[in-house]
Protein backbone atom coordinates (compact mmCIF):
# COMPACT_ATOMS: atom_id res chain seq x y z
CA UNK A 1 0.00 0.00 0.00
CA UNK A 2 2.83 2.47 0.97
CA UNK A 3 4.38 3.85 -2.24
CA UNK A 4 8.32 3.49 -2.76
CA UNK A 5 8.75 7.23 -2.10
CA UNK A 6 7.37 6.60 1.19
CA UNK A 7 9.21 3.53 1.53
CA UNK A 8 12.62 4.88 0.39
CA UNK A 9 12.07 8.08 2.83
CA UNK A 10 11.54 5.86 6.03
CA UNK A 11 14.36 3.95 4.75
CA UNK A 12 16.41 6.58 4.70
CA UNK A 13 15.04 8.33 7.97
CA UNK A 14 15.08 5.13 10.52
CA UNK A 15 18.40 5.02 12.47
CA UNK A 16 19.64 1.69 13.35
CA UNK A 17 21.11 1.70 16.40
CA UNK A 18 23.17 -1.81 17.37
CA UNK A 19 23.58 -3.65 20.96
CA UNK A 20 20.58 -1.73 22.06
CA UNK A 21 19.00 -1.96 24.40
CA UNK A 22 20.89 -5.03 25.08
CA UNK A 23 23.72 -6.80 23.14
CA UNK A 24 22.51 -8.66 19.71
CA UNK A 25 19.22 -6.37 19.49
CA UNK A 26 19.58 -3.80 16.38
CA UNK A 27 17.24 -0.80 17.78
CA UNK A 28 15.38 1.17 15.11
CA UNK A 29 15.40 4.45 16.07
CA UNK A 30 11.87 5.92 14.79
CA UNK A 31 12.57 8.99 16.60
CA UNK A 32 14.25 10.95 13.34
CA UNK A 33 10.59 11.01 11.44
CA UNK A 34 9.23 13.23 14.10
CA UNK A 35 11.80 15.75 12.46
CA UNK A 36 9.50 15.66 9.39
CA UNK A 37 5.81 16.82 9.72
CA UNK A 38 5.74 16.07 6.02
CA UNK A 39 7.31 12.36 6.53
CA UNK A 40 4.95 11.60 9.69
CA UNK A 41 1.92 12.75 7.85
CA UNK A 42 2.56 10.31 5.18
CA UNK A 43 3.21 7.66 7.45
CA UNK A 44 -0.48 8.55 9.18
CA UNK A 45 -1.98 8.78 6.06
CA UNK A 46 -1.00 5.43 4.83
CA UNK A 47 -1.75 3.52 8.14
CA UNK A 48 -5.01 5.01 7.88
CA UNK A 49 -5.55 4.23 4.73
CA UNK A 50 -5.50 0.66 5.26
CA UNK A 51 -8.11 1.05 8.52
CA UNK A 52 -10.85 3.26 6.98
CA UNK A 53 -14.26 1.83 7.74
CA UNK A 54 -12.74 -1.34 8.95
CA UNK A 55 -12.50 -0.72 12.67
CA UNK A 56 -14.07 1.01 15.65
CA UNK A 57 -11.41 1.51 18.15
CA UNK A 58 -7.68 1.40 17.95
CA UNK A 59 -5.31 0.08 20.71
CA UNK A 60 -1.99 1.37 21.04
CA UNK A 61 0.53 -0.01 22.95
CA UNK A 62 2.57 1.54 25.38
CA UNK A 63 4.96 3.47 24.31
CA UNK A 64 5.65 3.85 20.92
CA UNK A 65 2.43 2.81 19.18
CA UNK A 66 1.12 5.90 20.88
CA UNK A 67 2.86 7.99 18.77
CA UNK A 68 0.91 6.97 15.37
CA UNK A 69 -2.04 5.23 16.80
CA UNK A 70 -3.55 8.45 18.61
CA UNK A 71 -3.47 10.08 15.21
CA UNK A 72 -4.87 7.04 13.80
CA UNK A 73 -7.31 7.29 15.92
CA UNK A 74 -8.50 10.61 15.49
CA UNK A 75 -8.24 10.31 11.62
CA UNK A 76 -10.76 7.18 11.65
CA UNK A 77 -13.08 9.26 13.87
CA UNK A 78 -12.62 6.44 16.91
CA UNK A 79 -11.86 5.99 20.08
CA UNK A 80 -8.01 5.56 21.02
CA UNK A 81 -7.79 3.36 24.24
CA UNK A 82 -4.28 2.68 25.89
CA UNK A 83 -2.33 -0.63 26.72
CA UNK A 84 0.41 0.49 28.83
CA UNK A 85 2.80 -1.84 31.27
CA UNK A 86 1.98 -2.70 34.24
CA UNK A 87 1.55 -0.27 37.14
CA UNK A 88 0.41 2.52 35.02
CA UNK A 89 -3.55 2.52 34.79
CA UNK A 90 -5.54 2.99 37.63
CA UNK A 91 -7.86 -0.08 38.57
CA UNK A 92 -9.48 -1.77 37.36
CA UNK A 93 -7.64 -3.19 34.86
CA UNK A 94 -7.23 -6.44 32.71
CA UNK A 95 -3.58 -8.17 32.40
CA UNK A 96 -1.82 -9.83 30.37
CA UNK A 97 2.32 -11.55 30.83
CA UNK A 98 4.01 -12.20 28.08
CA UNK A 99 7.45 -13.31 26.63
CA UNK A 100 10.37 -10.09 24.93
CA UNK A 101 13.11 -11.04 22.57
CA UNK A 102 14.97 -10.05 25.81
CA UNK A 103 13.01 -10.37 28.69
CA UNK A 104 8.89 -11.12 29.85
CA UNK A 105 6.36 -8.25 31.19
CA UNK A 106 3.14 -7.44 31.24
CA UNK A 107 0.78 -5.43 29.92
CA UNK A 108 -2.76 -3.78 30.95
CA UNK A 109 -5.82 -1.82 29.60
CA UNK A 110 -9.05 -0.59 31.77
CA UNK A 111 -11.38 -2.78 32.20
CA UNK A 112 -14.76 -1.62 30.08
CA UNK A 113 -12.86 0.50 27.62
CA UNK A 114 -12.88 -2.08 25.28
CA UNK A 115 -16.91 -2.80 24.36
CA UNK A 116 -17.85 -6.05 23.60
CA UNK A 117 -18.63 -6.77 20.01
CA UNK A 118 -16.07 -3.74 18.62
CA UNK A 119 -13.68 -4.49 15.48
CA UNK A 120 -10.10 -3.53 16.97
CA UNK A 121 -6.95 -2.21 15.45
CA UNK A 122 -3.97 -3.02 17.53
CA UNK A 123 -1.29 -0.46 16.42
CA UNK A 124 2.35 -0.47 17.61
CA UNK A 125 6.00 0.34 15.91
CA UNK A 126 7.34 -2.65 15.46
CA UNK A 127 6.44 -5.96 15.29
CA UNK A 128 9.60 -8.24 16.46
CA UNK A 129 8.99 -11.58 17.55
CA UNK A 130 4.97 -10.52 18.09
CA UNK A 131 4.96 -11.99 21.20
CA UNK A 132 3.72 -7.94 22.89
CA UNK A 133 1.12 -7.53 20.22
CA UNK A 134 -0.23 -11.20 20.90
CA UNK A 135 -0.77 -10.01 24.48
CA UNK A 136 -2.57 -7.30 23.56
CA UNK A 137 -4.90 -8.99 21.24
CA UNK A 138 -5.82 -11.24 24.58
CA UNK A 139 -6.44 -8.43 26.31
CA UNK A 140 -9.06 -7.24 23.42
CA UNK A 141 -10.53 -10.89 23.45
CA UNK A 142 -10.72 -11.14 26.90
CA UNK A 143 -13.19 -7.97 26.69
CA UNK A 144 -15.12 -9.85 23.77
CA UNK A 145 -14.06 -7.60 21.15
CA UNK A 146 -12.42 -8.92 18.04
CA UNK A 147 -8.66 -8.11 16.42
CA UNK A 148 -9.63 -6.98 12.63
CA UNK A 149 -6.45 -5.69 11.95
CA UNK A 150 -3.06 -5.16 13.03
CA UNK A 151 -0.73 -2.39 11.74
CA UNK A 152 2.95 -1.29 12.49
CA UNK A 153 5.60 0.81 10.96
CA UNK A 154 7.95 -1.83 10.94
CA UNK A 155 7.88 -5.17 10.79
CA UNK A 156 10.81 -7.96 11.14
CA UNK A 157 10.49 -10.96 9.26
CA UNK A 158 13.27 -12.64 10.75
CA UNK A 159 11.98 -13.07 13.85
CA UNK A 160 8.36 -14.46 12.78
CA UNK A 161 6.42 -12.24 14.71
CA UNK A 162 3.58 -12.07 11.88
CA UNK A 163 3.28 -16.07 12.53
CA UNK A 164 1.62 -15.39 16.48
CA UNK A 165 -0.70 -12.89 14.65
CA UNK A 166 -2.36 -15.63 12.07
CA UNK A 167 -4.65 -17.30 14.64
CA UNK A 168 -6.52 -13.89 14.83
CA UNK A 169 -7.76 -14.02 11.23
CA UNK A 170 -6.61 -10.42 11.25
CA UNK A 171 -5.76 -8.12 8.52
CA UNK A 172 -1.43 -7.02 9.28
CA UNK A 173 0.31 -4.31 7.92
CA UNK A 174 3.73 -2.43 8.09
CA UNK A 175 5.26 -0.43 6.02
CA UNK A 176 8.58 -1.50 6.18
CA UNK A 177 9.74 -4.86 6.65
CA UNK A 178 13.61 -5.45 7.73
């Protein structure tokens, strides 16, 4: 969906950053786009692009999904509802552990901001070894809504994080793929 202009200028934006946060992980620094109103409206416009009329509510996840799914959000005309780590939302909430390419944690959304019956967009950055983005689509089930779609800026095939997404029968997108 994302033209090769749009393609080329994220590919020439994104900063790779190596042995960060820990050794062996190459960081992608998304952080240079936000230099370019032009560049980040693009990127908005094409993530919405493939969500229009398909979804009522996006979920962003904590921190960096924030940062394109609240304008995602706003763009579709929906509701924008938070998963954030653990600790952060006031009760009640709804939890969820899962399993980093370094690490485990846990995530969390209010309880009842998710209405039964919705079509969800989970949004996030980067979709690594999907294992954060799983957990959020069991918090969304667990409040008997249903995944339609997933979306990211990046995605990276190498670590098969697209694979833990197929059970959802959900539409996935980036628009780059490392």
């Amino acid at each position: 969906m994302a033209s090769r202009a749009l393609i080329r200028k994220l590919e020439e934006t994104i900063e790779n950053v190596p042995d960060f946060p820990i050794p062996g992980i190459q960081f992608k620094d998304i952080s240079p786009i936000f230099l370019d109103p032009k560049l980040y409206e693009d990127v908005i416009v094409d993530l919405v692009a493939f969500s229009k009329g398909k979804v009522d509510a996006v979920c962003g996840i904590e921190s960096r999904g924030y940062l394109f799914g609240i304008a995602i959000a706003v763009a579709l005309e929906v509701p924008f509802i938070l998963i954030r780590k653990s600790g952060k939302l006031p009760p009640p909430v709804i939890s969820e552990e899962y399993d980093l390419e370094y690490g485990s944690a846990v995530i969390e959304t209010r309880e009842g901001q998710i209405k039964p019956g919705q079509k969800v967009l989970i949004h996030d950055d980067l979709l690594a070894t999907g294992g954060t983005t799983e957990a959020a689509a069991k918090l969304v089930e667990k409040q008997g809504a249903t995944v339609s779609q997933f979306s990211f800026l990046i995605g990276l095939k190498d670590l098969k994080g697209e694979e833990k997404l197929k059970k959802y029968n959900a539409e996935v997108y980036h628009i780059l793929e490392y």
